[in-house]
C-alpha atoms as a PDB file:
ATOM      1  CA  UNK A   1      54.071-113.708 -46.103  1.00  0.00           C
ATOM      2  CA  UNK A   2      57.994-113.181 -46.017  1.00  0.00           C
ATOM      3  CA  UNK A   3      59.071-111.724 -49.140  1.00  0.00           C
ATOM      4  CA  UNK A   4      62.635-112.810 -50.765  1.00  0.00           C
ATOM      5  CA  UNK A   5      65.031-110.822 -51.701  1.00  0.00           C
ATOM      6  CA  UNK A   6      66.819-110.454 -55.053  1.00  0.00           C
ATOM      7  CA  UNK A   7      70.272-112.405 -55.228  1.00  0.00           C
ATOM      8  CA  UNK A   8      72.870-110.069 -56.060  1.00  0.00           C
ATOM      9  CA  UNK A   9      74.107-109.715 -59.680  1.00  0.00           C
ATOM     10  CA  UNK A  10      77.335-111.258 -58.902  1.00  0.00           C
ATOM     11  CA  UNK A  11      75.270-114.511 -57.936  1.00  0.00           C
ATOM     12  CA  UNK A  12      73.203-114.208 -60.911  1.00  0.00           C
ATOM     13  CA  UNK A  13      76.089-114.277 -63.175  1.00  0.00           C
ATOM     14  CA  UNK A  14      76.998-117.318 -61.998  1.00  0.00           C
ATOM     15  CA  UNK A  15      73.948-119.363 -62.302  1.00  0.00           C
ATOM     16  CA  UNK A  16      73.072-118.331 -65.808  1.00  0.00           C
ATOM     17  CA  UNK A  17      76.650-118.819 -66.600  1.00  0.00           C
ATOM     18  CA  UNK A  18      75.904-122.260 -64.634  1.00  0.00           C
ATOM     19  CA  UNK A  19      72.700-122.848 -66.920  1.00  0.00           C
ATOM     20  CA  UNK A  20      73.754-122.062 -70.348  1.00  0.00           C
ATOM     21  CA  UNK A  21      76.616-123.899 -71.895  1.00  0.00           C
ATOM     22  CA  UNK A  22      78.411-121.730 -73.338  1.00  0.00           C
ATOM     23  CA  UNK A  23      80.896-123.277 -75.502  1.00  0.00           C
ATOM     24  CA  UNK A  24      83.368-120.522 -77.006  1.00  0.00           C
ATOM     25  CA  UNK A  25      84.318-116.542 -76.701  1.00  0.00           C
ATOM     26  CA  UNK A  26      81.699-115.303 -74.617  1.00  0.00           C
ATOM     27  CA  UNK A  27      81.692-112.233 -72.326  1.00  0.00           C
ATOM     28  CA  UNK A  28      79.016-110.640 -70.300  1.00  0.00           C
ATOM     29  CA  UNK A  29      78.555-107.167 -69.085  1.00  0.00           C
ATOM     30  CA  UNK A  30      76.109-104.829 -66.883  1.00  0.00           C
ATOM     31  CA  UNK A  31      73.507-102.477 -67.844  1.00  0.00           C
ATOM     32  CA  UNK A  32      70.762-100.841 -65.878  1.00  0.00           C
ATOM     33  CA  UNK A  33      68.297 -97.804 -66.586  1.00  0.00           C
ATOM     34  CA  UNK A  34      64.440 -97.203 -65.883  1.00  0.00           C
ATOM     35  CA  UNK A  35      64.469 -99.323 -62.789  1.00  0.00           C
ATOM     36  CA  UNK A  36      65.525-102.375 -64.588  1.00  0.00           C
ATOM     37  CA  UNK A  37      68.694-104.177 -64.263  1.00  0.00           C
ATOM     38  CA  UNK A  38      70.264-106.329 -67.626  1.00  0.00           C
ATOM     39  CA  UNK A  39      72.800-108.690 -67.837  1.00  0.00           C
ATOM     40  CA  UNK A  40      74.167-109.092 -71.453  1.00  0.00           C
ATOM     41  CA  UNK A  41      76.230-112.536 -72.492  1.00  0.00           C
ATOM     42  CA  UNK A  42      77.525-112.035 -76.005  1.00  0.00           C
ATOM     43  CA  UNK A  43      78.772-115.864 -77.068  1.00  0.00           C
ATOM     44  CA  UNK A  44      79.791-117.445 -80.785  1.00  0.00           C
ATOM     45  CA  UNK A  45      78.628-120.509 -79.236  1.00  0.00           C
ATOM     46  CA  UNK A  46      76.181-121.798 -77.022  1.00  0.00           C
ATOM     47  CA  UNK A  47      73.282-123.763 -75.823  1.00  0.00           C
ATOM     48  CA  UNK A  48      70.429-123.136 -74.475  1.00  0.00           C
ATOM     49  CA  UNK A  49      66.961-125.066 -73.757  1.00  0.00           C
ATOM     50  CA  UNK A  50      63.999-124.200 -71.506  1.00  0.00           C
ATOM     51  CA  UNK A  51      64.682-126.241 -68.314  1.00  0.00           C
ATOM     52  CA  UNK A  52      67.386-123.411 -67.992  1.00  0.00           C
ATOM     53  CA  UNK A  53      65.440-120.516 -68.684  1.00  0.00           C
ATOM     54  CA  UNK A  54      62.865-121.692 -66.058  1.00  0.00           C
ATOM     55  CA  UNK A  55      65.985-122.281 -63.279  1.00  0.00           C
ATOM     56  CA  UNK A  56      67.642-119.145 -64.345  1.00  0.00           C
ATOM     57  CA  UNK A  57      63.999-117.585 -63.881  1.00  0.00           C
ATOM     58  CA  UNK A  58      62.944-118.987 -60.524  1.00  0.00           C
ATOM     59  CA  UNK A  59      66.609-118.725 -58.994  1.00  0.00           C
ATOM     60  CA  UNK A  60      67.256-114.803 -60.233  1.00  0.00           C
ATOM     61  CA  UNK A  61      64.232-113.404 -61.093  1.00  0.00           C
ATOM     62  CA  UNK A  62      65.975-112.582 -64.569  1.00  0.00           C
ATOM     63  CA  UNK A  63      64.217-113.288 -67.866  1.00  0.00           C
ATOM     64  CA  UNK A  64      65.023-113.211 -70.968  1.00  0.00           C
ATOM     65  CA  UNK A  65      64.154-110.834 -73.030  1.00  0.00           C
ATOM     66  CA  UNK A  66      66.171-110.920 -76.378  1.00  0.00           C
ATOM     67  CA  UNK A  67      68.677-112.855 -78.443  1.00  0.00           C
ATOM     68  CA  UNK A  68      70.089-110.330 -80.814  1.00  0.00           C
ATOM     69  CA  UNK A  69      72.360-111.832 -83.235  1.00  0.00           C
ATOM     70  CA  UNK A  70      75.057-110.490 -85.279  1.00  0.00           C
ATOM     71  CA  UNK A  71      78.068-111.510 -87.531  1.00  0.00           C
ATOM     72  CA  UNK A  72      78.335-114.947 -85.959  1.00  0.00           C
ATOM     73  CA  UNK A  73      77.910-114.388 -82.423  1.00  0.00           C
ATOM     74  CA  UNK A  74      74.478-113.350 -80.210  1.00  0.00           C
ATOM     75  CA  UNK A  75      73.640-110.917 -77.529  1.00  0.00           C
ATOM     76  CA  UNK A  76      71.397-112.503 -75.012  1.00  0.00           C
ATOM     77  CA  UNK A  77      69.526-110.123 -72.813  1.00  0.00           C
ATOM     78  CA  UNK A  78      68.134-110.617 -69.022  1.00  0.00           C
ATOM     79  CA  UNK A  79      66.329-108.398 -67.639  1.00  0.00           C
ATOM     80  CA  UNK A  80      64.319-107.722 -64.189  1.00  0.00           C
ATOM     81  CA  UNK A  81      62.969-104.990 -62.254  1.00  0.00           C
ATOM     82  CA  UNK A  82      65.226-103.814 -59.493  1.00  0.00           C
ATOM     83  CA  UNK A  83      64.275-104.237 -56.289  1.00  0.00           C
ATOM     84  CA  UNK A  84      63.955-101.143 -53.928  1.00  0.00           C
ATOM     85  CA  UNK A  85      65.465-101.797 -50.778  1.00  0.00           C
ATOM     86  CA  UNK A  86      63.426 -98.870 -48.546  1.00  0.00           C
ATOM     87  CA  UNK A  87      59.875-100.234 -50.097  1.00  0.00           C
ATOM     88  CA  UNK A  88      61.130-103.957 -49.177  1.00  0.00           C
ATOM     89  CA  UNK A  89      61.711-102.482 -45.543  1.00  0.00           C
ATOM     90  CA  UNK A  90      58.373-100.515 -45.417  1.00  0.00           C
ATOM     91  CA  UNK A  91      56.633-104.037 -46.271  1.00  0.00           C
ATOM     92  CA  UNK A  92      58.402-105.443 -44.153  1.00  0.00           C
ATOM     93  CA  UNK A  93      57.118-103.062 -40.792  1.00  0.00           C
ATOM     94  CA  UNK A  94      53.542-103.385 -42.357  1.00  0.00           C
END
């Protein structure tokens, strides 16, 4: 059984940013630690439904994991385990 790869975060940007309709002043940023990888869109404005947190799911292994609002605006959090090229490789020869 083939294993896929993990799309890289660039490409993951885009399809969330793809699935979500986000309407006004958003931004997005990077954050990793503990073998996980987080994207972060912080947005006044957006929607959201959960046909697109499936695709987003299935397409970039992300999930979310928190909507943190504050004065107006929300921080929503995805989130998934980074992938470890060498193990990928060793499964692979196995």
């Amino acid at each position: 059984m083939t294993q896929l790869t993990q799309l890289q975060i660039d490409e993951c940007i885009e399809w969330i940013l793809h699935s979500i309709e986000f309407k006004k002043n958003f931004n997005y940023k990077y954050a990793s630690g503990e073998g996980w990888e987080f994207l972060i869109f912080g947005a006044d404005d957006y929607y959201l439904d959960a046909r697109a947190l499936t695709k987003i799911e299935k397409t970039t292994g992300m999930i979310l994991v928190q909507i943190k609002s504050h004065g107006g605006g929300a921080d929503l959090w995805f989130g998934r385990r980074i992938e470890k090229v060498q193990e990928n490789i060793k499964n692979r020869l196995v």
